[in-house]
Protein backbone atom coordinates (compact mmCIF):
# COMPACT_ATOMS: atom_id res chain seq x y z
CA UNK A 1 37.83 6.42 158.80
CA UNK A 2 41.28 4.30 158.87
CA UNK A 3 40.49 2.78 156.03
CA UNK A 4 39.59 5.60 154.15
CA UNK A 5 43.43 6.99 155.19
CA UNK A 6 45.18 4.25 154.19
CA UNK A 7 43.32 4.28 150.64
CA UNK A 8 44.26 7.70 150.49
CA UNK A 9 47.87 6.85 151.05
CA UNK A 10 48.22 4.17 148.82
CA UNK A 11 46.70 6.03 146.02
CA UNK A 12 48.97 9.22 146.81
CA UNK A 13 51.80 7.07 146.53
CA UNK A 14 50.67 5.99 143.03
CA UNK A 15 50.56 9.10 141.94
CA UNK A 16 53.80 10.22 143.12
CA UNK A 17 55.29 6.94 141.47
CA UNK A 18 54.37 8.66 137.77
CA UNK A 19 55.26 12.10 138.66
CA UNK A 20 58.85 10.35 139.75
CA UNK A 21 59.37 8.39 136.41
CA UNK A 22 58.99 10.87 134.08
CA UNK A 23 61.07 13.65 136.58
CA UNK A 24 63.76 10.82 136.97
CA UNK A 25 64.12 10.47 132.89
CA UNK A 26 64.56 14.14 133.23
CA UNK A 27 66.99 14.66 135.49
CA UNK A 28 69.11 11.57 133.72
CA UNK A 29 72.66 13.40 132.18
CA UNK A 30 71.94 11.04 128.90
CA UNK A 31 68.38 12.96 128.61
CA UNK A 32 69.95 16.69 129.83
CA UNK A 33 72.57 16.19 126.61
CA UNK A 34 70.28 15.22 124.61
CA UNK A 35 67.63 18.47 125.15
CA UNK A 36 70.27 20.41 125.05
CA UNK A 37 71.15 20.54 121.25
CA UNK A 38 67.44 20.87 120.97
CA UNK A 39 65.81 24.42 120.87
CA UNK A 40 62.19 24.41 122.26
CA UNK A 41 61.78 27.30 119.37
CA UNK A 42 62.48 24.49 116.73
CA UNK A 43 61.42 21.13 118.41
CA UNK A 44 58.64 19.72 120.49
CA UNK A 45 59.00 17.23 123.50
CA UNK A 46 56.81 15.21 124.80
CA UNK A 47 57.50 13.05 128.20
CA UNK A 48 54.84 9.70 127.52
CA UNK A 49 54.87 6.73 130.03
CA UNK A 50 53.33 3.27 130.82
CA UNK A 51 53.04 1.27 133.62
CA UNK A 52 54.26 -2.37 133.55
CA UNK A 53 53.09 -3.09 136.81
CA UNK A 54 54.96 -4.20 139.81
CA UNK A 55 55.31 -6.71 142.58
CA UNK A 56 54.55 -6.75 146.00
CA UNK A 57 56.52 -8.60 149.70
CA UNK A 58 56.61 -7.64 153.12
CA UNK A 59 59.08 -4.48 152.05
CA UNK A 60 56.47 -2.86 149.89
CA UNK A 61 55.95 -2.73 146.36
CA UNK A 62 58.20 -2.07 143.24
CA UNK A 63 56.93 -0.41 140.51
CA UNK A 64 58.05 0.06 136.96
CA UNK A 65 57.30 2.45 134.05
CA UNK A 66 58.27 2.82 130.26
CA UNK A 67 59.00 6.34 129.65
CA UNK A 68 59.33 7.39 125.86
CA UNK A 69 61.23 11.11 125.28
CA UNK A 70 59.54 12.11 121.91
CA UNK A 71 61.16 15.00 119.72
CA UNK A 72 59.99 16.51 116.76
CA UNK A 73 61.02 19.52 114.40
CA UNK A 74 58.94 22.02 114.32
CA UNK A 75 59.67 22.57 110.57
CA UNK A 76 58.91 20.85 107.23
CA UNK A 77 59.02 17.23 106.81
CA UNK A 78 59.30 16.92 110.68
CA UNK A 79 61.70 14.25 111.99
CA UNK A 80 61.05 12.72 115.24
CA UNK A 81 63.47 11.26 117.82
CA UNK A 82 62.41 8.39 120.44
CA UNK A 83 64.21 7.42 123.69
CA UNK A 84 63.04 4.62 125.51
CA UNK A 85 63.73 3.99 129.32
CA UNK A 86 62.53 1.75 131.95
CA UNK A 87 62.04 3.26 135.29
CA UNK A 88 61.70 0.90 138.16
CA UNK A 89 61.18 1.95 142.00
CA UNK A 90 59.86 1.48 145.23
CA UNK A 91 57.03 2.29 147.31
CA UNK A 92 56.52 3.86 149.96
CA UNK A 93 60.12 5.53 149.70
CA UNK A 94 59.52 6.31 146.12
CA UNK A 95 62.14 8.64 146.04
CA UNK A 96 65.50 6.31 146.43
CA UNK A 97 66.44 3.86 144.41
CA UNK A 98 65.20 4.62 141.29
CA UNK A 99 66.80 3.42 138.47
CA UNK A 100 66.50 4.46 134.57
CA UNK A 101 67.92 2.31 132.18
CA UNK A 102 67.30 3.29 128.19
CA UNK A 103 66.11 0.78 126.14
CA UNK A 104 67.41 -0.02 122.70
CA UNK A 105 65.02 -1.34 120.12
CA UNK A 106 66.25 -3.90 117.55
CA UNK A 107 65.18 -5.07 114.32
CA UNK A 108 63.14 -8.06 114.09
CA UNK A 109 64.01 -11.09 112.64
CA UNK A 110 62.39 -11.77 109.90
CA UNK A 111 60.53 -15.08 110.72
CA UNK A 112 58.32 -12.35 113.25
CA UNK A 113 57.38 -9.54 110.92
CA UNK A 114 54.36 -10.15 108.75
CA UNK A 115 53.33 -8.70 105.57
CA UNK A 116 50.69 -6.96 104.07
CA UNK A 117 49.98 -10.90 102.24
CA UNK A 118 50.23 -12.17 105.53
CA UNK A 119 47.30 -10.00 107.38
């Protein structure tokens, strides 16, 4: 039966580390300006993530997720938006220290892109 607890609390704790990410990109005042010149009437948002894994020590475990903000006018030739953060944390105390930092995609250079020839 111990076992079967502690399973039970790891796996709770997973699942409170997503529900945390995507609430902590939320929450963030960048995010909360950003939503706010948006009408739900006119746009769609979508909250996406992806887990990049963690590390674990005698402290417990840090975890980290990629959370992508996606929004999208609902009229005609519909432009979407993208926002990018990493969300790292802790576990078991999933709930402090979390940090959200955006991420800010570059161009490539060109020796990395391929073309059509290429493929």
């Amino acid at each position: 039966m111990k076992p079967f607890i502690m399973l039970l609390m790891l796996f709770s704790c997973t699942l409170l580390a997503e529900d945390i990410a995507i609430e902590a990109v939320k929450k963030h005042p960048k995010i909360i300006e950003l939503l706010s010149t948006k009408t739900l009437a006119k746009h769609w948002v979508e909250f996406h993530q992806m887990d990049l894994g963690g590390e674990c020590g005698f402290t417990g475990c840090k975890w980290r997720k990629l959370v992508s903000v996606i929004v999208t006018s609902k009229g005609g030739n519909a432009i979407s938006t993208t926002t990018i953060a990493l969300v790292s944390g802790h576990k078991p105390n999933n709930i402090n220290n979390i940090t959200v930092e955006f991420v800010e995609l570059t161009k490539l250079i060109k020796d990395t892109t391929q073309t059509k020839q290429q493929l």
